[in-house]
N, C-alpha and C. Protein backbone atom coordinates (compact mmCIF):
# COMPACT_ATOMS: atom_id res chain seq x y z
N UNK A 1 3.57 -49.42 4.01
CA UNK A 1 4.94 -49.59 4.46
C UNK A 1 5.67 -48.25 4.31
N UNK A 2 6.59 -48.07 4.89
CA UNK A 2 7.21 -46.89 5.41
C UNK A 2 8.95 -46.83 5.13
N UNK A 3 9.62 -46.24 4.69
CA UNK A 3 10.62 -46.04 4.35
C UNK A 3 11.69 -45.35 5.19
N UNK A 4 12.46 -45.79 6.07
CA UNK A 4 13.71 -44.46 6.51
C UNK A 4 14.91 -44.79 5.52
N UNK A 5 15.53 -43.90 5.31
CA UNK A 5 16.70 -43.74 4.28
C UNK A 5 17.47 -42.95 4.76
N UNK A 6 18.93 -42.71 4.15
CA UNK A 6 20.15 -41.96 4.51
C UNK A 6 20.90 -41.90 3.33
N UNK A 7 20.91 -40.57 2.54
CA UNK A 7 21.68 -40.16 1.48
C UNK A 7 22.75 -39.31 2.36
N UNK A 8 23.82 -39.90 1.49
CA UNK A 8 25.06 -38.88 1.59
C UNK A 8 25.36 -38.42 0.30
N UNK A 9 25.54 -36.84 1.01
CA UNK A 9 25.35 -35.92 -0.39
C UNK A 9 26.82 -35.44 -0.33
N UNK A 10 27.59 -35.45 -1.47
CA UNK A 10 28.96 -34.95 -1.48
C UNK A 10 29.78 -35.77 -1.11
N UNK A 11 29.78 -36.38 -0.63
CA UNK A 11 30.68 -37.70 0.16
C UNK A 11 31.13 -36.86 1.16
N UNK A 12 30.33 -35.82 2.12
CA UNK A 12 30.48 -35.34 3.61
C UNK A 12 29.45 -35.46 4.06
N UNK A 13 27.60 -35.08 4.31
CA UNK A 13 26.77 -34.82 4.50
C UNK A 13 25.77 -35.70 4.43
N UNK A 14 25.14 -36.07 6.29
CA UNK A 14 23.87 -36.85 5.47
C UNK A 14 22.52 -36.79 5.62
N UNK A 15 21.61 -37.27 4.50
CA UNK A 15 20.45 -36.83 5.24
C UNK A 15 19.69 -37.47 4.90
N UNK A 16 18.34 -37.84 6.24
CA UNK A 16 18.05 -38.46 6.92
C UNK A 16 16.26 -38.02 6.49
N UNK A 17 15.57 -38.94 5.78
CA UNK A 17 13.94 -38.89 6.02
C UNK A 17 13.25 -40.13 5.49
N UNK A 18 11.64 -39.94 5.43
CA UNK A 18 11.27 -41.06 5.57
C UNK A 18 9.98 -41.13 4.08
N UNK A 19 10.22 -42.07 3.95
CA UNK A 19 9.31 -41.74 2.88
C UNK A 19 8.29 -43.42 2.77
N UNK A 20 6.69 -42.89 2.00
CA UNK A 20 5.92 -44.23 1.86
C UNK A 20 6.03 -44.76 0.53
N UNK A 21 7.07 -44.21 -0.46
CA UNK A 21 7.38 -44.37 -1.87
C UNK A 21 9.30 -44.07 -2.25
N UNK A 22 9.95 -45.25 -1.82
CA UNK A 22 10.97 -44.70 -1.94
C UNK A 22 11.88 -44.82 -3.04
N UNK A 23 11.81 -45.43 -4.07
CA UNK A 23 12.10 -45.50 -5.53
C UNK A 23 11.85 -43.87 -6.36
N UNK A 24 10.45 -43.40 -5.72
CA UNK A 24 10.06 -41.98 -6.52
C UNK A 24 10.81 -41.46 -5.33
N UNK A 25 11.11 -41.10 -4.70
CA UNK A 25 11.73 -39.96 -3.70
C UNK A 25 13.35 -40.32 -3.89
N UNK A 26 13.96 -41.40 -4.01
CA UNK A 26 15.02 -40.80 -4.47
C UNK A 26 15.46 -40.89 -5.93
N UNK A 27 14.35 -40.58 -6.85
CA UNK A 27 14.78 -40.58 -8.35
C UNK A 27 14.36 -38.85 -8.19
N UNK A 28 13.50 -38.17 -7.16
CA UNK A 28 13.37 -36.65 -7.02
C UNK A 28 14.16 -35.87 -6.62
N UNK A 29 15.22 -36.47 -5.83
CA UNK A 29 16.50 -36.11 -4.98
C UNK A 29 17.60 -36.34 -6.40
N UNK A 30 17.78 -37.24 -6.78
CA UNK A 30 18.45 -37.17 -8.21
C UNK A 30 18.24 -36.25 -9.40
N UNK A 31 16.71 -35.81 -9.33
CA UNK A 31 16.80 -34.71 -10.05
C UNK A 31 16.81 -33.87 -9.89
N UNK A 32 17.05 -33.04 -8.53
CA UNK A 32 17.28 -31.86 -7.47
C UNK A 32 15.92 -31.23 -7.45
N UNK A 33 15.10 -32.05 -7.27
CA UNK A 33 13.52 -31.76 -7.32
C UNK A 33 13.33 -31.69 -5.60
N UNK A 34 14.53 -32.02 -4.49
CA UNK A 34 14.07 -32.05 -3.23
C UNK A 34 14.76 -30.65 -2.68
N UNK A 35 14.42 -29.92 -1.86
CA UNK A 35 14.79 -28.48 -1.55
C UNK A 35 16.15 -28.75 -0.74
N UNK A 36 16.49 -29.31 0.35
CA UNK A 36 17.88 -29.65 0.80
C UNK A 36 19.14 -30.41 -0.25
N UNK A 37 18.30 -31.56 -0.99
CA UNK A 37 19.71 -32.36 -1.44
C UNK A 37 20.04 -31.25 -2.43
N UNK A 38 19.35 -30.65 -3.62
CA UNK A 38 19.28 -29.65 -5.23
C UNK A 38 20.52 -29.62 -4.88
N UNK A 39 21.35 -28.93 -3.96
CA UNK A 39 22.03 -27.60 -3.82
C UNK A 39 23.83 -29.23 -3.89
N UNK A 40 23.24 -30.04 -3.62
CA UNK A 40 24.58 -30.91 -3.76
C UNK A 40 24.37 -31.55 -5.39
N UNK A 41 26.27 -32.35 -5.46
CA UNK A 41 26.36 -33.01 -7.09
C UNK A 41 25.92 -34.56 -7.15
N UNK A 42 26.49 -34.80 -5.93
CA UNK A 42 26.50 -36.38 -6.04
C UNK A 42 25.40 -36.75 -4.72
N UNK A 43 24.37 -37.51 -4.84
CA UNK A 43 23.74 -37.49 -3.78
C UNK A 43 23.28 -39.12 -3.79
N UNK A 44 24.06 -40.34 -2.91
CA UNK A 44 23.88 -41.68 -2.70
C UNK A 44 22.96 -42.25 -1.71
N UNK A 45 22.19 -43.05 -2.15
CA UNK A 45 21.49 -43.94 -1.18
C UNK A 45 22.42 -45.00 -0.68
N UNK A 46 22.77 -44.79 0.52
CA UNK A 46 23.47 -45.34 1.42
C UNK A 46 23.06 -46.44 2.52
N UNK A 47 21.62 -45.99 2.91
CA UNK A 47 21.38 -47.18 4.12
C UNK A 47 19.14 -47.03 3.90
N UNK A 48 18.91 -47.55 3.96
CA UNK A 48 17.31 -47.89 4.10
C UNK A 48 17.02 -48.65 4.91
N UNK A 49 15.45 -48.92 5.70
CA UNK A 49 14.80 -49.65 6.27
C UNK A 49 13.48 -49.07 6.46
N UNK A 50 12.35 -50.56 6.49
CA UNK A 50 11.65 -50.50 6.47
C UNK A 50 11.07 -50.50 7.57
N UNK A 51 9.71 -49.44 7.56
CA UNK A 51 8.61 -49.70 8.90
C UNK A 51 7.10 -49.78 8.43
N UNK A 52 6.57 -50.62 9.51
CA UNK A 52 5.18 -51.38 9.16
C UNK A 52 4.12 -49.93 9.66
N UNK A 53 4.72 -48.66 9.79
CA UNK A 53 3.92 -47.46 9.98
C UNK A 53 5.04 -46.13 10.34
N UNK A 54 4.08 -45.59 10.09
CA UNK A 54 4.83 -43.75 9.61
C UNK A 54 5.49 -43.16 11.05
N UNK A 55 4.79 -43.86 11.90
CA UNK A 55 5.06 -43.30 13.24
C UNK A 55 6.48 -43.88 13.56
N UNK A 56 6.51 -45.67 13.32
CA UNK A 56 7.74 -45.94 13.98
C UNK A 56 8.79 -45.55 13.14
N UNK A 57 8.57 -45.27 11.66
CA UNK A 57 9.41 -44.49 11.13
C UNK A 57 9.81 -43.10 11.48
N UNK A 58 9.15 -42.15 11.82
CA UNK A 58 9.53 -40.85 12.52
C UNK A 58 10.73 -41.19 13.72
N UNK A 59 10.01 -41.95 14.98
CA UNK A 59 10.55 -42.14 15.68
C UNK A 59 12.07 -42.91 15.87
N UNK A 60 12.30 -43.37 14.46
CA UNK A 60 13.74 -44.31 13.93
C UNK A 60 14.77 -42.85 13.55
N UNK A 61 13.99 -42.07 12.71
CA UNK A 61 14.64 -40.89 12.15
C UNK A 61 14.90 -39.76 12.97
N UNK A 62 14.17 -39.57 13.91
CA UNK A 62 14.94 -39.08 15.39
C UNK A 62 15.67 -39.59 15.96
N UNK A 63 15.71 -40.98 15.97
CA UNK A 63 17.42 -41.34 16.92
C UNK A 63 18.15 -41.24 16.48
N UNK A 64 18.34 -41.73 15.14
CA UNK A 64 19.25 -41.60 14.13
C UNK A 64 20.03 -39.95 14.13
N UNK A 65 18.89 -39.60 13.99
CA UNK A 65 19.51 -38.02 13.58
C UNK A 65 20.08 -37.36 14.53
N UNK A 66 19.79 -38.08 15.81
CA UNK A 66 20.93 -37.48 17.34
C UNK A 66 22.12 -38.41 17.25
N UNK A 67 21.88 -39.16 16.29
CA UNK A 67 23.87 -39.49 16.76
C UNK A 67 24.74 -39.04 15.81
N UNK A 68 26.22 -39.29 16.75
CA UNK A 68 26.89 -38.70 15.33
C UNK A 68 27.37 -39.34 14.26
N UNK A 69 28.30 -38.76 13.38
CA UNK A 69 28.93 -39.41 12.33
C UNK A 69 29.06 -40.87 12.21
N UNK A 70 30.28 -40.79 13.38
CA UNK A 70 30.52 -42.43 13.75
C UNK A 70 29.53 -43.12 13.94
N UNK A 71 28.46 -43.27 14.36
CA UNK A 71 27.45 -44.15 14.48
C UNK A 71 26.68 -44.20 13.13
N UNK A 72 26.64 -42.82 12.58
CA UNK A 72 25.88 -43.49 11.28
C UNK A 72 26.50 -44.51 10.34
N UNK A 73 27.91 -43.95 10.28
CA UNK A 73 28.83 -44.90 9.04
C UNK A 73 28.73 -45.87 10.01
N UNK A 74 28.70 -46.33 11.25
CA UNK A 74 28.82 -47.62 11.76
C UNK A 74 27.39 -48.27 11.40
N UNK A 75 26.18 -47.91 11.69
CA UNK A 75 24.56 -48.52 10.95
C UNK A 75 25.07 -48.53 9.14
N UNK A 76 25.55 -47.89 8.80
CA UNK A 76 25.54 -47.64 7.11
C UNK A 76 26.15 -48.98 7.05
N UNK A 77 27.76 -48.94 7.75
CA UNK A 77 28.81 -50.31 7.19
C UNK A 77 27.82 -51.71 7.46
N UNK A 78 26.90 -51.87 8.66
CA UNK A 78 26.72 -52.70 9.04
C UNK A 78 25.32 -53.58 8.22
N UNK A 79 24.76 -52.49 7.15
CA UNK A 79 23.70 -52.84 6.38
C UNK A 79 22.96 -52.60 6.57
């Protein structure tokens, strides 16, 4: 099983990947063990979902990552 996620780092910034372990990947992002989040203070898990393979996860984390703001906080509010 396959993981997409969305941390917002700072309460401006978000970011967007996929992981097959997602409990250890964001306790690594909490310890600034990941090369993008380190450099922020506060860094929240905000929105997750699951995929039954790595591929349809890639392909979730590319749409995602072409829209803007408004659409993410609109997927985030919506669960």
């Amino acid at each position: 099983m396959w993981y997409l996620y969305i941390l917002l780092c700072d309460n401006k910034t978000f970011y967007i990947d996929i992981t097959n372990h997602l409990q250890a990947r964001i306790k690594e992002h909490g310890d600034g063990r990941s090369f993008f989040t380190k450099k922020f203070k506060d860094v929240e898990l905000v929105h997750q979902e699951w995929h039954p393979t790595k591929t349809s996860a890639e392909k979730r984390k590319e749409q995602i990552e072409g829209w803007n703001n408004d659409q993410k906080l609109e997927l985030i509010k919506k669960g």
